[in-house]
Protein backbone atom coordinates (compact mmCIF):
# COMPACT_ATOMS: atom_id res chain seq x y z
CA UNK A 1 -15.33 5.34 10.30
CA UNK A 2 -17.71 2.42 9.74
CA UNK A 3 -19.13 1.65 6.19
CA UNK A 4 -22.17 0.56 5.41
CA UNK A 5 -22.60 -1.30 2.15
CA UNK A 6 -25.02 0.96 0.81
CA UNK A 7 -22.10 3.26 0.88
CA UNK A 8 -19.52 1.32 -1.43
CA UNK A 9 -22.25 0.15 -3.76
CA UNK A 10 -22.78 4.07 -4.35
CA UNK A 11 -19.10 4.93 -4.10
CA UNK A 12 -18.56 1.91 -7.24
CA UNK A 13 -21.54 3.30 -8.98
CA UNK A 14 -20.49 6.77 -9.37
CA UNK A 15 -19.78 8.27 -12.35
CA UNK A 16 -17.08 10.51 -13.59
CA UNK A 17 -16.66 12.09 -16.90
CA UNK A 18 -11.98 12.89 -16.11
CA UNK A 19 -9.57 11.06 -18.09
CA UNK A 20 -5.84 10.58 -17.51
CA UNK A 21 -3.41 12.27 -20.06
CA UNK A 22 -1.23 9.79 -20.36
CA UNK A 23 -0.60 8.70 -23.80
CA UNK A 24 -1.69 5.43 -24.91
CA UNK A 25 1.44 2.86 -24.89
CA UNK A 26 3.13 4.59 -21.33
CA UNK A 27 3.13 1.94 -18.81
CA UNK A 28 1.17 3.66 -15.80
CA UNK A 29 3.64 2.27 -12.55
CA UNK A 30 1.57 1.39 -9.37
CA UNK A 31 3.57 1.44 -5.96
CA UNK A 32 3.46 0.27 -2.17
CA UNK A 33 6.13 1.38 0.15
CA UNK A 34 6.01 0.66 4.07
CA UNK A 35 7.96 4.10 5.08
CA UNK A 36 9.11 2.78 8.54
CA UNK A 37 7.72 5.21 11.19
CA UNK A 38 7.04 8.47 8.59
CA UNK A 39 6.60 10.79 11.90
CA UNK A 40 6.90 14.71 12.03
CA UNK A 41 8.93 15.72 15.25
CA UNK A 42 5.78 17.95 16.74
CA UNK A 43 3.84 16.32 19.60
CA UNK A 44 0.34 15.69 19.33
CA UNK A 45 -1.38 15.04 21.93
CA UNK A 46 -4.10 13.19 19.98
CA UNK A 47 -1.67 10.79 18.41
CA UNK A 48 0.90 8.07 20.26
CA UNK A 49 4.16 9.69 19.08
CA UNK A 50 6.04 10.16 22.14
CA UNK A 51 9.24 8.04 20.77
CA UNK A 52 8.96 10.26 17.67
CA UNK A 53 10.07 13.96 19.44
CA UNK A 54 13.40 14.88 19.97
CA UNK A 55 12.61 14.75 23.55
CA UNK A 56 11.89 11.40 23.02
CA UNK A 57 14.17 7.64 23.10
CA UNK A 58 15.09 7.98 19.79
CA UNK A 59 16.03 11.30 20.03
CA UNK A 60 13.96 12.19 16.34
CA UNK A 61 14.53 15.36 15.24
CA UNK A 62 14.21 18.11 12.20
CA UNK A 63 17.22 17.25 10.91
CA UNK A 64 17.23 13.19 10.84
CA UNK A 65 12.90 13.77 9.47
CA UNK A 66 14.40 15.72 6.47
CA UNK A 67 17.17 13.36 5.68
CA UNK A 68 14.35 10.83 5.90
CA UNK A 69 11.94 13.04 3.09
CA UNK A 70 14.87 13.47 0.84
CA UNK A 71 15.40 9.85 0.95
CA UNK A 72 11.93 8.83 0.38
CA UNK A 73 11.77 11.39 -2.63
CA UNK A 74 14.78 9.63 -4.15
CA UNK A 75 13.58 6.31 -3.54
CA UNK A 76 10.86 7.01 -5.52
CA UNK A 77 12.21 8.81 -8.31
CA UNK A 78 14.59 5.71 -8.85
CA UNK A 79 12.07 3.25 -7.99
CA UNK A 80 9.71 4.76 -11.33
CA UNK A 81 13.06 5.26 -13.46
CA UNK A 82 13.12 8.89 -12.70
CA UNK A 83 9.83 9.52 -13.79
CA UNK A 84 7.97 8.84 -10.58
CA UNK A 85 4.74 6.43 -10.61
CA UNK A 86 1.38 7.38 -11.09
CA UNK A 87 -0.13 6.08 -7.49
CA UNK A 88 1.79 5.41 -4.80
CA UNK A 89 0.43 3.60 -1.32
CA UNK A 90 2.22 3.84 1.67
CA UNK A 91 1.54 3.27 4.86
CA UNK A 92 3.29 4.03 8.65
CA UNK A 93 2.74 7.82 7.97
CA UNK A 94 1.96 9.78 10.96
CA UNK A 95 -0.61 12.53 9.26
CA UNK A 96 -1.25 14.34 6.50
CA UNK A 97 1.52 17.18 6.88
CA UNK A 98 4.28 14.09 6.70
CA UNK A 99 2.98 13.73 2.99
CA UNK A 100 2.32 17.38 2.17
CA UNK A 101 6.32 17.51 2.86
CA UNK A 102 6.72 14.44 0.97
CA UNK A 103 4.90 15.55 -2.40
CA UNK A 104 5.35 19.87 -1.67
CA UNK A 105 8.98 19.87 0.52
CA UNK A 106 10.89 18.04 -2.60
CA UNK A 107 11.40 17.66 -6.26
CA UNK A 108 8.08 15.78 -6.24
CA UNK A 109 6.65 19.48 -6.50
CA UNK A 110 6.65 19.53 -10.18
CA UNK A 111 4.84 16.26 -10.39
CA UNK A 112 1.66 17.42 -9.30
CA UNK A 113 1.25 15.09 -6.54
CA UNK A 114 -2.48 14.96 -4.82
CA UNK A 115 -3.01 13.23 -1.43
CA UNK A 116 -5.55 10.55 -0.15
CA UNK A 117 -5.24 10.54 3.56
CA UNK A 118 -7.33 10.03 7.08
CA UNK A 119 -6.23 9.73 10.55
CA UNK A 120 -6.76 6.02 11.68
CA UNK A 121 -7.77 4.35 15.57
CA UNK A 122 -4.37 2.89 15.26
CA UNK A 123 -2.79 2.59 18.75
CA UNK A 124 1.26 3.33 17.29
CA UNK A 125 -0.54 6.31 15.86
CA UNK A 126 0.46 4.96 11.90
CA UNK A 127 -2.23 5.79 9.15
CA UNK A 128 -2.07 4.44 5.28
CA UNK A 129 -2.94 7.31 2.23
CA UNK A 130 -2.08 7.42 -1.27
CA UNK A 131 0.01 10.06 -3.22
CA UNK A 132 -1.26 10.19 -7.09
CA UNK A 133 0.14 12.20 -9.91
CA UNK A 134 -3.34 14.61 -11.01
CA UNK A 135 -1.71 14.83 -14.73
CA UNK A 136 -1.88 11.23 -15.15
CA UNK A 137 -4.60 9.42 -13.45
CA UNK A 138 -8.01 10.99 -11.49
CA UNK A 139 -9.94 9.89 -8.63
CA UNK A 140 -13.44 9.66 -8.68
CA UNK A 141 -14.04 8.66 -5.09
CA UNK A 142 -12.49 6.93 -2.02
CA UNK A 143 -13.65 5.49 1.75
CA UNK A 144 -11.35 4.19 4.59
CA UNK A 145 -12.98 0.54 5.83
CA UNK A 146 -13.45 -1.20 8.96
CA UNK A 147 -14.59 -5.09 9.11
CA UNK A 148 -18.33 -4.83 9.93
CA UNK A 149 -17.93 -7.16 12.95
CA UNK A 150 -16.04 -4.42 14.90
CA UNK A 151 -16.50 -0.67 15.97
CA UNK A 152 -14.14 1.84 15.70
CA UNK A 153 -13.22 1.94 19.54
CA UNK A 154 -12.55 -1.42 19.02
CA UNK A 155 -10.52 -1.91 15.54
CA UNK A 156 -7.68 -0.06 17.27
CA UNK A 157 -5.38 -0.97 14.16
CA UNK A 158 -5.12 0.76 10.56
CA UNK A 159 -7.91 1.22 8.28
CA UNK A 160 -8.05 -0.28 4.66
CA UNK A 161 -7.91 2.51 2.21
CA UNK A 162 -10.43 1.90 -1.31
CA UNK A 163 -10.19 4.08 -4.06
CA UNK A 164 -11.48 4.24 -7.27
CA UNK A 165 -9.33 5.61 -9.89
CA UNK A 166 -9.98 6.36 -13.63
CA UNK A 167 -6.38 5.55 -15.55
CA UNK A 168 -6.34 5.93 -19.70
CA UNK A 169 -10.22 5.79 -19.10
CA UNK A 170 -10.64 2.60 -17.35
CA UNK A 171 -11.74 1.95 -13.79
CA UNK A 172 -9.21 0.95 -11.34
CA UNK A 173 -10.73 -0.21 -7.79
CA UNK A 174 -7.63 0.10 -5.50
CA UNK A 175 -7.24 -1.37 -1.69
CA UNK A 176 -4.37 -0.28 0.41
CA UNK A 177 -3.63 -2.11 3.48
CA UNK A 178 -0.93 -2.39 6.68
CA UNK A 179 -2.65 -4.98 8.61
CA UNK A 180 -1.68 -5.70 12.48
CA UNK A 181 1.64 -7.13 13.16
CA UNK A 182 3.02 -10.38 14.57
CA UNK A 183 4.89 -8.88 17.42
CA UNK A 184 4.02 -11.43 20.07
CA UNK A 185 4.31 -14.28 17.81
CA UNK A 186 3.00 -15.53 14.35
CA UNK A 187 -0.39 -15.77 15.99
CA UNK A 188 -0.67 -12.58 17.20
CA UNK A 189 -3.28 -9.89 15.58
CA UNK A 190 -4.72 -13.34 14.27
CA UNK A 191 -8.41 -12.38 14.91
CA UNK A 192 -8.23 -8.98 13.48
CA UNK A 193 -5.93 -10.07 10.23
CA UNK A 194 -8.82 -12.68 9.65
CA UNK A 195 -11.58 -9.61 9.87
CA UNK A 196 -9.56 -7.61 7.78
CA UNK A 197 -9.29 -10.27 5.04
CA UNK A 198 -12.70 -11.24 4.94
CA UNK A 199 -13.89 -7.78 4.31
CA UNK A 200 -11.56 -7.18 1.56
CA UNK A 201 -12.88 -10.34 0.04
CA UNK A 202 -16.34 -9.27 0.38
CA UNK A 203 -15.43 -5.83 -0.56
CA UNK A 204 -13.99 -7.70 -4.26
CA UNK A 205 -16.76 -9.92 -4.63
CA UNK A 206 -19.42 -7.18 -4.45
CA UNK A 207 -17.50 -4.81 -7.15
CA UNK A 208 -17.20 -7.60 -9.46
CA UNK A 209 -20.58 -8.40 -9.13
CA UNK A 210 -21.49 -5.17 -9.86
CA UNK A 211 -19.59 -5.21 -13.40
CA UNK A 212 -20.58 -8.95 -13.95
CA UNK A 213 -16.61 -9.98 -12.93
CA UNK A 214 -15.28 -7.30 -15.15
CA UNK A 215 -13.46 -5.08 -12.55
CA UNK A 216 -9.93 -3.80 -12.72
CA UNK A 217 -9.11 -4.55 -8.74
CA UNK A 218 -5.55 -4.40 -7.12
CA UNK A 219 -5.01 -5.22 -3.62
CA UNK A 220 -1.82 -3.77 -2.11
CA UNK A 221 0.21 -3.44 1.09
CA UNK A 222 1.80 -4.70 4.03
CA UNK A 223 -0.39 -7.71 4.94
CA UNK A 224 2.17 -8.99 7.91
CA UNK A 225 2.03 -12.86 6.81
CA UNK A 226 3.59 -14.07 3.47
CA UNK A 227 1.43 -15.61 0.57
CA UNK A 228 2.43 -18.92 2.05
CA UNK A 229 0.15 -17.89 4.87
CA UNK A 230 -3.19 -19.38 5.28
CA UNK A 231 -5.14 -16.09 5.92
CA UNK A 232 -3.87 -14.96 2.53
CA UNK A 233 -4.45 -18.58 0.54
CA UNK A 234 -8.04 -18.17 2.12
CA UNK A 235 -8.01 -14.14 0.13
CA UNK A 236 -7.11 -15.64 -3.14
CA UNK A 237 -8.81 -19.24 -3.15
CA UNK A 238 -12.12 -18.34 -1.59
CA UNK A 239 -13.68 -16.82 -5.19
CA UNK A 240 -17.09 -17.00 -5.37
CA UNK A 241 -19.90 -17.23 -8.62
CA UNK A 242 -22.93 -14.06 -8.66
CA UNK A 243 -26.02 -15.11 -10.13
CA UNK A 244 -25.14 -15.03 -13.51
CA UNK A 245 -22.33 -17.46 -13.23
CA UNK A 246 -19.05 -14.48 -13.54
CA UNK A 247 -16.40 -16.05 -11.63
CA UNK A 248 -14.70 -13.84 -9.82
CA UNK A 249 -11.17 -14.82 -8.37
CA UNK A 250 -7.95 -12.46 -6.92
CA UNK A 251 -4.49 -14.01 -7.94
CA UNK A 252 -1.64 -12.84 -5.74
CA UNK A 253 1.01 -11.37 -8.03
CA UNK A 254 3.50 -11.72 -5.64
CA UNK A 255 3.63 -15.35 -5.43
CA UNK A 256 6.05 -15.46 -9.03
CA UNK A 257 8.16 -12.62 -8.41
CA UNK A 258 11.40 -12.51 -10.07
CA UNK A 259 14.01 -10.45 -8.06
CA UNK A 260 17.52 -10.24 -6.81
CA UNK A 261 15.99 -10.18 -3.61
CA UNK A 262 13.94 -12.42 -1.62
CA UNK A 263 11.72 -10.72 -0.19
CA UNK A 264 10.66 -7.23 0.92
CA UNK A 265 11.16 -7.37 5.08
CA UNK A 266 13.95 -9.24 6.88
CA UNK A 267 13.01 -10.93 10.36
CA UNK A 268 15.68 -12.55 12.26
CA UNK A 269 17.74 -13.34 9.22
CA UNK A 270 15.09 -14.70 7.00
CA UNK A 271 13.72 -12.76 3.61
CA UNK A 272 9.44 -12.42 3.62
CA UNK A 273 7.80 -11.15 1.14
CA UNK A 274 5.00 -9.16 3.31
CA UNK A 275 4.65 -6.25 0.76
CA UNK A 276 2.35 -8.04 -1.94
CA UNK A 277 0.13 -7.16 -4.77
CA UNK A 278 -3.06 -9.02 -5.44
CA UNK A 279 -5.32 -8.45 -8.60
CA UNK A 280 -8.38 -9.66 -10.37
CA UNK A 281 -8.15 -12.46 -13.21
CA UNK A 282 -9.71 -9.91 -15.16
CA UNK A 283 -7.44 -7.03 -14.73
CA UNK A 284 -5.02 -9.66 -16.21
CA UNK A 285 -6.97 -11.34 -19.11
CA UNK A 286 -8.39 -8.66 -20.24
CA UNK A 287 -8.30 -8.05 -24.18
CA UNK A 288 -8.78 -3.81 -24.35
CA UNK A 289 -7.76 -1.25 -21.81
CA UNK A 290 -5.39 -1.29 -18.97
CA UNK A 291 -3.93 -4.64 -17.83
CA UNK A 292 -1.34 -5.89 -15.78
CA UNK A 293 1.26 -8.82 -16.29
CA UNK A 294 0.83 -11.72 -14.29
CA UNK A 295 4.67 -11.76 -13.86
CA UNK A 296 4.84 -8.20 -13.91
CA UNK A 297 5.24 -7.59 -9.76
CA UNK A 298 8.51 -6.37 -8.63
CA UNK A 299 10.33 -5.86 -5.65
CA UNK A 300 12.59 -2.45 -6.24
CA UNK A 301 16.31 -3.21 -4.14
CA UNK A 302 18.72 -1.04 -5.61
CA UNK A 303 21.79 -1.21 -3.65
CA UNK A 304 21.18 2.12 -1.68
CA UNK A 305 18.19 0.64 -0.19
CA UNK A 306 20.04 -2.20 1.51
CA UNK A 307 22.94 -2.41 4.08
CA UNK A 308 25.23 -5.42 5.24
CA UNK A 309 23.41 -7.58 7.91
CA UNK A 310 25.21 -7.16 10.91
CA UNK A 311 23.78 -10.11 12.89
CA UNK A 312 23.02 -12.59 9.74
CA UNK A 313 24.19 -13.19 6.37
CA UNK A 314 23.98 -11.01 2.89
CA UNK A 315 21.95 -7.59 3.11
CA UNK A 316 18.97 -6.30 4.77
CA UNK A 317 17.32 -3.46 4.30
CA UNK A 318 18.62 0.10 5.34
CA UNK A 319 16.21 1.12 8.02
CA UNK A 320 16.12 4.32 10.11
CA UNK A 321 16.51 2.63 13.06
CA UNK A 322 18.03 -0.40 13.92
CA UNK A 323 16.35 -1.19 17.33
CA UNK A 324 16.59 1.93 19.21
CA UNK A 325 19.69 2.92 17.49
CA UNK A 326 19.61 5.06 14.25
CA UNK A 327 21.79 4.09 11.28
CA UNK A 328 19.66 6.77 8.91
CA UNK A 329 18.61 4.74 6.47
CA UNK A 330 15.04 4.55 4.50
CA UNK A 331 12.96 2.07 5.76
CA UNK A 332 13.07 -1.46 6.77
CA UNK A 333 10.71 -2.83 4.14
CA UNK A 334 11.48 -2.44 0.40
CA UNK A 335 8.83 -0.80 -1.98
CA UNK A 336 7.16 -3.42 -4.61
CA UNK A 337 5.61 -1.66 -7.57
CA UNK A 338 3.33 -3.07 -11.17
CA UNK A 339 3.32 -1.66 -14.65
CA UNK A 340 -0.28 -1.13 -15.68
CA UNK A 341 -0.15 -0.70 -20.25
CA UNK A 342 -3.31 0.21 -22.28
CA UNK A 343 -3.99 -2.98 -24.54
């Protein structure tokens, strides 16, 4: 759907009287994980999932979508050192069922998952949500956003996800995004990348304005360029002053991560790091409540999330499909994640 601004300046002025649980001093982990293709194996006619049946080219069925569940629910019981994180964005899930098996079909059960999700325009028929553990953080309100210069029938691509979240009694203003590919060529989805980024800076700008540049913001997903890219340099350069002189800037996290790995996708034998994080100075700087480290991004690669590269050098990651063909692995992206701590 369409937002009007009236709408978000509502949705950040809403109050809530919940607080997390957690105990002061437990690091509160924040994750993104592109899921590669998340689709059940029943046809909707609503939906473009015609390669995702088992009548379909890659021949998807029950028992290849549960392998895939159980892996996710590993992967993320290792990726928050078997005690799973608090939020977790992903995106390339079909619906909402895919993540009611996710969080109710495993282990995840007895975390007390709750789920943020809403079907998308998106022509592959891919949506982005959020799974949050209930016992540790609360929601107080969330909207799916389109650029302002487009309609629905025409943004044919994913929605960004906001949600405001109240963690250890602070307010955490959270963006999830998969924004259009490449495929065609670095230049490809250009127009509608550009849209996309420009509303999320606007989008930033007008919450910190609200709180005079005091805002806990963290910008996450699968932004299809690296931070090299100009589209992104434009995100995190183009800060701007309100009227009482708050700077208010976005500093992409991702930029000094420290890995084994270099980066979080592999195209044609070269390492990108297209899975980023991107938070406010002040969600860094400040001196009481949560913060994050500014060298605190990490991209999680344990070695059962990465196979030998059969046309290149070293490892890629263990996707579900290679191509056409499936190999049964995870996903071909690898899930980034940030410690939040109460200062």
């Amino acid at each position: 759907m369409r937002i009007a601004a009236v709408t978000i300046v509502m949705l950040l002025n809403c109050l809530s009287v919940a607080y997390s649980q957690d105990s002061p001093g437990n690091p509160v982990r924040v994750m993104f994980y592109n899921v590669e293709n998340l689709f059940d194996t029943t046809d909707d006619t609503s939906r473009n999932d015609e390669e995702f049946l088992p009548s379909g080219i890659r021949r998807w069925n029950r028992t290849r979508y549960e392998r895939k569940i159980n892996s996710l629910y590993k992967t993320i019981m290792a990726a928050g050192s078997w005690s799973p994180p608090a939020i977790i964005g992903l995106c390339e899930v079909e619906n909402h069922r895919v993540l009611e098996d996710l969080v109710c079909g495993t282990y995840l059960t007895k975390y007390n998952y709750s789920i943020i999700h809403e079907d998308s325009h998106d022509e592959r028929g891919i949506d982005v949500g959020v799974i949050y553990r209930k016992d540790l953080v609360s929601v107080v309100g969330y909207r799916y956003l389109i650029p302002s210069s487009f309609t629905a029938d025409r943004f044919r691509t994913r929605s960004v996800l906001y949600a405001k979240f109240l963690i250890m009694g602070d307010t955490l203003h959270l963006l999830v995004n998969h924004w259009p590919s490449r495929r065609g060529g670095v230049l490809a989805g250009e127009s509608l990348r550009a849209g996309i980024a420009s509303m999320i800076r606007h989008v930033s700008d007008s919450i910190g304005k609200i709180s005079r540049g005091k805002s806990r913001i963290l910008i996450m997903g699968d932004f299809n360029c690296t931070p090299e890219d100009n589209i992104m340099q434009n995100l995190v350069s183009g800060a701007s002053v309100d009227s009482s002189g708050n700077n208010i800037f976005l500093i992409n996290l991702s930029v000094k991560a420290v890995n084994s790995v270099r980066g979080t996708y592999k195209f044609n034998g070269t390492w990108e790091t297209i899975d980023q994080m991107l938070a406010s100075g002040y969600l860094l700087e400040c001196g009481k409540g949560i913060a994050a480290d500014s060298l605190g991004f990490r991209i999680f690669s344990s070695d059962f999330l990465l196979c030998t590269d059969e046309k290149h050098t070293g490892s890629a990651p263990f996707s579900t499909y290679r191509g056409y063909r499936y190999q049964g692995g995870i996903s071909d992206h690898l899930p980034v994640y940030l410690d939040l701590v109460l200062r």
